[in-house]
Structures are given as structure tokens and as C-alpha cells.
C-alpha atoms as a PDB file:
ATOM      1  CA  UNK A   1      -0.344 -16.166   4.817  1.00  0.00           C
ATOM      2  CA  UNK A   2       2.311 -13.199   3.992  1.00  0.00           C
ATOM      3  CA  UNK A   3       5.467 -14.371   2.937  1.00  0.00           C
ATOM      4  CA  UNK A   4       8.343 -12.762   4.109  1.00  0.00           C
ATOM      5  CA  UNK A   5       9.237 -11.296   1.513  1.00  0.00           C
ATOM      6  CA  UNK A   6       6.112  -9.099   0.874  1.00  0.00           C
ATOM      7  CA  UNK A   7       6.120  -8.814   4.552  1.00  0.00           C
ATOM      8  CA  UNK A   8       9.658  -6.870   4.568  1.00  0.00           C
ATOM      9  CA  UNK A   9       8.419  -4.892   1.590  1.00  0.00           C
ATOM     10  CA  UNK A  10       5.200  -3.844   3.406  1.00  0.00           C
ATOM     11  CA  UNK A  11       7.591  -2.925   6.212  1.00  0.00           C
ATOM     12  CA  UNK A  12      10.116  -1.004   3.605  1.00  0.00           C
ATOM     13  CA  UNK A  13       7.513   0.730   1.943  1.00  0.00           C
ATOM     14  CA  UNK A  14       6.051   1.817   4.664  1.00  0.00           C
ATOM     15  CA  UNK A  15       9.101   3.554   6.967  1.00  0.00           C
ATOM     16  CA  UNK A  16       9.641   5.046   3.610  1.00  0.00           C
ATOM     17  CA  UNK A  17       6.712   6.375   3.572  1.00  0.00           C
ATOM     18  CA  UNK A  18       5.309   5.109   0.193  1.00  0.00           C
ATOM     19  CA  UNK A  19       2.666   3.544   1.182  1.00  0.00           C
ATOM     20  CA  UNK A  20       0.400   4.052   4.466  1.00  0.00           C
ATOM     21  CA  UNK A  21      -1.855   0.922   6.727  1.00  0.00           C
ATOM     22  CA  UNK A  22      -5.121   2.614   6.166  1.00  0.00           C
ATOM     23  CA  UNK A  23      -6.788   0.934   9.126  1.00  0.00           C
ATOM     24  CA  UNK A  24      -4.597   2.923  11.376  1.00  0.00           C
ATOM     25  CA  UNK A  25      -4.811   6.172  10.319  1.00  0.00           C
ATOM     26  CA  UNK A  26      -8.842   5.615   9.906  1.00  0.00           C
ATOM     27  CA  UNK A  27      -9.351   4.868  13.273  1.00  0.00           C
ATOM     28  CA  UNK A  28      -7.169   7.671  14.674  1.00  0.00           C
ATOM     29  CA  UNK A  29      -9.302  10.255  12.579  1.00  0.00           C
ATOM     30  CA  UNK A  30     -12.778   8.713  13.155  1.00  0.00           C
ATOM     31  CA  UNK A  31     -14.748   5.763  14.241  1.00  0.00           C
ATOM     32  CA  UNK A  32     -15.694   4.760  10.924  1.00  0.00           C
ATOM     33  CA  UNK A  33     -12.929   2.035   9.034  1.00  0.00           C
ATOM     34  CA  UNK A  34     -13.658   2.928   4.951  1.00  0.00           C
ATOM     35  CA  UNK A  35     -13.820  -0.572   3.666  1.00  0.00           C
ATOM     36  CA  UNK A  36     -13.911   0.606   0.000  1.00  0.00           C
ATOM     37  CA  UNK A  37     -10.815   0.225  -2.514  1.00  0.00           C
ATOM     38  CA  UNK A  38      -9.875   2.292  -5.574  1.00  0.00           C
ATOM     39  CA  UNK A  39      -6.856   0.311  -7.047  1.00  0.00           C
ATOM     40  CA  UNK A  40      -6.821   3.037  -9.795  1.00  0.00           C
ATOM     41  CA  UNK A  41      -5.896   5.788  -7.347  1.00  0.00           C
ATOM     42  CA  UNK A  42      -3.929   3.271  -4.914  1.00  0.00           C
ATOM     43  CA  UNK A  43      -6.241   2.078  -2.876  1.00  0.00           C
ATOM     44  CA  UNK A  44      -6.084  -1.238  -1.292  1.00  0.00           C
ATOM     45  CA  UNK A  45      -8.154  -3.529   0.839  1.00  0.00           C
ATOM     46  CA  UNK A  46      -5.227  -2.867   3.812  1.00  0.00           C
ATOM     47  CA  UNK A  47      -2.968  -0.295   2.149  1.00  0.00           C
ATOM     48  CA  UNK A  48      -2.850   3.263   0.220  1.00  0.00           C
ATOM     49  CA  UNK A  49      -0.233   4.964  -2.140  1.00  0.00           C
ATOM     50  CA  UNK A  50       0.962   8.087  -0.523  1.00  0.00           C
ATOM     51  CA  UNK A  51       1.232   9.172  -3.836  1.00  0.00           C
ATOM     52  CA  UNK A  52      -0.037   6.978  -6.986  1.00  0.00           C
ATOM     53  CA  UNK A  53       2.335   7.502  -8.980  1.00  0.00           C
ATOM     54  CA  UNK A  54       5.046   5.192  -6.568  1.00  0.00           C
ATOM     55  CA  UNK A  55       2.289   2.617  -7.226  1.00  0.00           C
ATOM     56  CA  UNK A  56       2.755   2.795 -11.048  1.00  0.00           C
ATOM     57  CA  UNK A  57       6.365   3.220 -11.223  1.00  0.00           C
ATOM     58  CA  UNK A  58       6.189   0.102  -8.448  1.00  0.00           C
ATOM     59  CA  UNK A  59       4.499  -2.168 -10.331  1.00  0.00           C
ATOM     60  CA  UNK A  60       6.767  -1.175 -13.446  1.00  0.00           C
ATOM     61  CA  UNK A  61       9.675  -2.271 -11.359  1.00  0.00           C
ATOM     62  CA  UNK A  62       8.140  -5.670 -10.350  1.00  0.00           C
ATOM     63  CA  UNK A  63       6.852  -6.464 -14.066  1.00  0.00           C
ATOM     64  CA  UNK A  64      10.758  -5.893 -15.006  1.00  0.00           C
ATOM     65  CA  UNK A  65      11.712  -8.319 -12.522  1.00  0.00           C
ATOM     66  CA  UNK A  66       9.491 -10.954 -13.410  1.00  0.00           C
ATOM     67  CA  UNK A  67      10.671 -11.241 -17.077  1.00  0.00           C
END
């Protein structure tokens, strides 16, 4: 299970449009769901980096945080 907290940044990153549900926007282009991922470009299992880069500077952010 999700916890909230990565829940509500899902839900931030997404309005914000940082990160997209690829399932979605799949299955409004075509029939066919891509199951792959590419973490090095941003690709998930559920989500994609609009841009990589906010994945990077992201994952900077959550390093700091941890220390």
C-alpha cells in the first residue's frame, strides 16, 4: 500500500505537471498499454518524467532530506 505521503506527492507532481500516469495517456492514444520502464530516461512501471531532468533534480532533493 501507498502511504499518504507519496500518495499527495503523486497527486502534487502530477497537477504540476512533472510527472504524467502513463496508463492513461496510453490508452487514450492506442489500445496497446507499454509495459516497459526506462528509469534512466524517467520511466516508471506507473509513472513518466515530463522532463528527466525534474527526476534528477527530484531525487537530489529527497537524498538531501534523508541525511
Amino acid at each position: 500500500m501507498i502511504s499518504k505521503k507519496i500518495g499527495l506527492l503523486e497527486e502534487i507532481l502530477e497537477e504540476t505537471n512533472l510527472i504524467l500516469y502513463k496508463y492513461w495517456v496510453l490508452l487514450t492514444l492506442s489500445s496497446e498499454v507499454f509495459e516497459g520502464t526506462y528509469p534512466e530516461i524517467g520511466i516508471g512501471k506507473r509513472y513518466a518524467w515530463q522532463v528527466p531532468m525534474y527526476r534528477k533534480v527530484m531525487k537530489e532533493i529527497l537524498d538531501e532530506i534523508e541525511m
